[in-house]
C-alpha atoms as a PDB file:
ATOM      1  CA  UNK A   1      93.956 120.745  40.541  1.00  0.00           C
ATOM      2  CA  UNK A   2      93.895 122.643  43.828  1.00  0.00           C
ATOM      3  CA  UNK A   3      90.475 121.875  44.199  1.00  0.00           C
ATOM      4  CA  UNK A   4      91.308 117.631  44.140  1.00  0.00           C
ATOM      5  CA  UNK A   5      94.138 118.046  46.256  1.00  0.00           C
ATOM      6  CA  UNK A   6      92.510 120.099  49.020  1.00  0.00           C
ATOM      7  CA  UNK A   7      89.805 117.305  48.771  1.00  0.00           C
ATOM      8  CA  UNK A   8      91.922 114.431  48.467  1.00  0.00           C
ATOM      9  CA  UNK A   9      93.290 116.408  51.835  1.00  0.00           C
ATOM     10  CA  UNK A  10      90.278 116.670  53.418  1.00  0.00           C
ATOM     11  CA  UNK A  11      89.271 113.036  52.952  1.00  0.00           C
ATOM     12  CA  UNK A  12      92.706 111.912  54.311  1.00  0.00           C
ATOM     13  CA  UNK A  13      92.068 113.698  57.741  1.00  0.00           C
ATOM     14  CA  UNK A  14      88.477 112.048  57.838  1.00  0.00           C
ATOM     15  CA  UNK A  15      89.847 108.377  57.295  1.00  0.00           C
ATOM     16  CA  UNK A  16      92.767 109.636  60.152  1.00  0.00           C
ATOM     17  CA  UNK A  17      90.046 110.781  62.138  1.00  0.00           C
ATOM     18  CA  UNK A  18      88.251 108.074  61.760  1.00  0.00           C
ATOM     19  CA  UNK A  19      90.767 105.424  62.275  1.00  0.00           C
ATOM     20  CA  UNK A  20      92.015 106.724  65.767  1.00  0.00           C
ATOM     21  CA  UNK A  21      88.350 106.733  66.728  1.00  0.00           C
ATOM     22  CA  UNK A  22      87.656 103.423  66.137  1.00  0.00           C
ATOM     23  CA  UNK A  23      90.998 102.740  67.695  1.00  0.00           C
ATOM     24  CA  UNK A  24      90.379 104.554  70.935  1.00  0.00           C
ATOM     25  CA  UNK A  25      86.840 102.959  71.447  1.00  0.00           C
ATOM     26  CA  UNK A  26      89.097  99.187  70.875  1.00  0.00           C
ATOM     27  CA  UNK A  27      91.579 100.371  73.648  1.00  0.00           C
ATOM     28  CA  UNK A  28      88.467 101.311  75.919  1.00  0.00           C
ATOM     29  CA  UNK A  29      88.943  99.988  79.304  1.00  0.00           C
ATOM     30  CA  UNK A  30      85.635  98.700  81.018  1.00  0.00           C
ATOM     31  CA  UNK A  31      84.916  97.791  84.686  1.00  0.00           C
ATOM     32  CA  UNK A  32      83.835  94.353  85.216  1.00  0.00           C
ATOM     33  CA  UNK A  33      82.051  92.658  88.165  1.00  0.00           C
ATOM     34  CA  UNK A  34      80.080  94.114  90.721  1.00  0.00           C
ATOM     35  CA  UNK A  35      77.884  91.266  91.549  1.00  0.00           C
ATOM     36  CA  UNK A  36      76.765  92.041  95.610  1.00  0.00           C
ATOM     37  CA  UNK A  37      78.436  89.363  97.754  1.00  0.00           C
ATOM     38  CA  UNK A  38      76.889  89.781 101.390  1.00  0.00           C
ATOM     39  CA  UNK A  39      78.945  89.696 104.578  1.00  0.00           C
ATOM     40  CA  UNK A  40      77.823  88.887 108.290  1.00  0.00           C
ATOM     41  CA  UNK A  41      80.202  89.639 111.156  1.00  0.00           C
ATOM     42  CA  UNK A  42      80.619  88.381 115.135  1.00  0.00           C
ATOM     43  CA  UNK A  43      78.703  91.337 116.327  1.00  0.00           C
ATOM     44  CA  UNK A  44      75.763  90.553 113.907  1.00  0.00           C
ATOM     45  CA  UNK A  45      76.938  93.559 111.349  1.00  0.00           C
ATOM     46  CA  UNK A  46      76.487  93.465 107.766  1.00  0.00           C
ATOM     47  CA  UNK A  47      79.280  94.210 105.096  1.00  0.00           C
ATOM     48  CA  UNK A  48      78.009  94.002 100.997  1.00  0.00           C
ATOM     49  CA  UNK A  49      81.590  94.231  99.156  1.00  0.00           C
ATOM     50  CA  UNK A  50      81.046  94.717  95.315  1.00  0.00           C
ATOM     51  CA  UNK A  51      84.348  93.185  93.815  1.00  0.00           C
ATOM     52  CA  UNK A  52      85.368  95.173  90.566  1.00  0.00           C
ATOM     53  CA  UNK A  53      88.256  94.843  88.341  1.00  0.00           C
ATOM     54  CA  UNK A  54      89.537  96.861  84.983  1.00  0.00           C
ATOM     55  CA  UNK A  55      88.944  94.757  81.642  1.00  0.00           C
ATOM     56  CA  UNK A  56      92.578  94.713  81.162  1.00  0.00           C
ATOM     57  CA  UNK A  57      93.143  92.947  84.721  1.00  0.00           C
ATOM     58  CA  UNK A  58      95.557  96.234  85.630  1.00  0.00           C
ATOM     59  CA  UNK A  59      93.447  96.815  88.771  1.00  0.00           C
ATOM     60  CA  UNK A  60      91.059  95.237  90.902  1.00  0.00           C
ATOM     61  CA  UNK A  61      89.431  97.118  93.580  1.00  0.00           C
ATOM     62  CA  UNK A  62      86.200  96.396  95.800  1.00  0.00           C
ATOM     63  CA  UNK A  63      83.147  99.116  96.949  1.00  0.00           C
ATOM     64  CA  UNK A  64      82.401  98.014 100.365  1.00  0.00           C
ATOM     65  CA  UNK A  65      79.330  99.100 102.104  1.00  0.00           C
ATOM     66  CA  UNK A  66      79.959  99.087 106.218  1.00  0.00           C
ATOM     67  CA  UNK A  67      77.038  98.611 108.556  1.00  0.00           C
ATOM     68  CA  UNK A  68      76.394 102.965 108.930  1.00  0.00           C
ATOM     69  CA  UNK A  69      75.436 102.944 105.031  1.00  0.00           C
ATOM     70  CA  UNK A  70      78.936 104.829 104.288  1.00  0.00           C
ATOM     71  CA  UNK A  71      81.019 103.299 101.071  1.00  0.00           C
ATOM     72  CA  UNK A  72      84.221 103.123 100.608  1.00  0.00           C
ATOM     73  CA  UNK A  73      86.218 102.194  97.324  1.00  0.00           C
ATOM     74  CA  UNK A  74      89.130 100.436  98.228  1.00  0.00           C
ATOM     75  CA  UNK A  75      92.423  99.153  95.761  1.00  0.00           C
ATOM     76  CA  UNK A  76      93.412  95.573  95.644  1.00  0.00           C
ATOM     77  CA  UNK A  77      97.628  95.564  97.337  1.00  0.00           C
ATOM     78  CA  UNK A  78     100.121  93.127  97.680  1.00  0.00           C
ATOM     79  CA  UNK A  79      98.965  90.767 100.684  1.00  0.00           C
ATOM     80  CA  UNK A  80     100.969  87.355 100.994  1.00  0.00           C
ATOM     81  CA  UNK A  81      97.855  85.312 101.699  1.00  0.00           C
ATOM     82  CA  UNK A  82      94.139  85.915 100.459  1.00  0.00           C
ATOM     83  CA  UNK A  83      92.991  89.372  99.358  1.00  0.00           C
ATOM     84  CA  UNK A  84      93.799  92.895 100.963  1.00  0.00           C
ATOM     85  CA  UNK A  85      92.226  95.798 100.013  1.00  0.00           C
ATOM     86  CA  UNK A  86      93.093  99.267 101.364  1.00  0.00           C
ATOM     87  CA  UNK A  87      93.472 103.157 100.808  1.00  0.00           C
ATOM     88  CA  UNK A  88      96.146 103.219 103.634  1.00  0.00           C
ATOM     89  CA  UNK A  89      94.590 106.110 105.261  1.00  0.00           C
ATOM     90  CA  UNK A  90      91.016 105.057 106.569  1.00  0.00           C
ATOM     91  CA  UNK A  91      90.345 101.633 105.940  1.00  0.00           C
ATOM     92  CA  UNK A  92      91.753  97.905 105.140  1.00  0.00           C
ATOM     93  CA  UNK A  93      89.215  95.402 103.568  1.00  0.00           C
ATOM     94  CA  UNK A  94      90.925  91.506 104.031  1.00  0.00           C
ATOM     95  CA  UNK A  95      89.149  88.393 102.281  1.00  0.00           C
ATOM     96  CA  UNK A  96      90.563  85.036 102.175  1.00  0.00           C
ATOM     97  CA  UNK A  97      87.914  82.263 100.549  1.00  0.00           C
ATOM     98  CA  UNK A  98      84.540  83.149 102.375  1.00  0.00           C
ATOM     99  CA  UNK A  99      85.484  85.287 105.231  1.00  0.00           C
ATOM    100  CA  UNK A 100      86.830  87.921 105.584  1.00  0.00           C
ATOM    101  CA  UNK A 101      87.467  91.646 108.221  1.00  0.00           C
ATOM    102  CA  UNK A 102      87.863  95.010 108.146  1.00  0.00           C
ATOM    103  CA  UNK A 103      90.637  97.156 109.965  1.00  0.00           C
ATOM    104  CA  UNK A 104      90.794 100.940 110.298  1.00  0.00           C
ATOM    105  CA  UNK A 105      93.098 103.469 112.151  1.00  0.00           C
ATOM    106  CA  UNK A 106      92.548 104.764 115.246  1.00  0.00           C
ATOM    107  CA  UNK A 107      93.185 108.372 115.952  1.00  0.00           C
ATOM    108  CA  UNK A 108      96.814 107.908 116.968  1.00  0.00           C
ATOM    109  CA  UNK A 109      97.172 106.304 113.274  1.00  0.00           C
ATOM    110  CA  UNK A 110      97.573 102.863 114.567  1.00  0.00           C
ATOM    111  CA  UNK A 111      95.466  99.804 112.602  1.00  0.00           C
ATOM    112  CA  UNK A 112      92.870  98.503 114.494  1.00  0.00           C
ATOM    113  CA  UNK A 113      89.995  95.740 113.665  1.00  0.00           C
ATOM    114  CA  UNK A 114      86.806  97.322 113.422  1.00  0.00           C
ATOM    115  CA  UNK A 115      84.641  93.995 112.120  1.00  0.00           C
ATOM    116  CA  UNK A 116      85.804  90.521 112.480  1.00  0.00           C
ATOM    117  CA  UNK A 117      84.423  86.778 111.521  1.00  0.00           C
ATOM    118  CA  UNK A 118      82.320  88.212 108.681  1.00  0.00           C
ATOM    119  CA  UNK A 119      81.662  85.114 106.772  1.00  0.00           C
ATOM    120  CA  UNK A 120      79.653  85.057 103.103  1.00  0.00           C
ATOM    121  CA  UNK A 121      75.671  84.954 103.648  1.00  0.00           C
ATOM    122  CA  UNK A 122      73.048  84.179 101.245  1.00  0.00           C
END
């Protein structure tokens, strides 16, 4: 009788076991998008902005690559009109239907635009 019962036990935690994995792998979140969309500014700089966003839509975010090769992965804020991206410290990514600019601080903290008229290219 002890034997069945530590069995039946054992089997119980399995099926538990087994249940919250197959659980957790259904509440997996997944990053969608990424597709390259290619940028050229005024001053004849190129942006590529890969636009990203959680499967559960909770956050949308954008990997920009500036002219010098450096990346930056940038959170989608509140804007009022098109599209604002930003980590607040270094560097704000704006988009509003094909065009869009960059702004970053200068060293006395204040916002600055760094690229402007960047419009979609092919």
């Amino acid at each position: 009788m002890r034997r069945v019962s530590f069995l039946l036990l054992c089997v119980l935690v399995v099926v538990a076991y087994l249940s919250a994995c197959a659980s957790a792998k259904q509440d997996r979140l997944e990053v969608e998008g990424g597709e390259p969309i290619r940028y050229q500014c005024e001053g004849g700089e190129r942006i590529v902005a890969r636009y990203y966003s959680l499967s559960d839509k909770s956050l949308h975010f954008v990997k920009v690559t500036m002219p010098d090769g450096q990346e930056y992965t940038l959170p989608n804020v509140l804007s009022a009109s098109g599209a604002r991206y930003t980590d607040d410290h270094l560097w704000v990514w704006w988009t509003k239907g094909e065009s869009a600019f960059a702004e970053t601080r200068d060293q006395s903290g204040e916002w600055h635009a760094a690229y402007e008229g960047c419009q979609q290219i092919q």
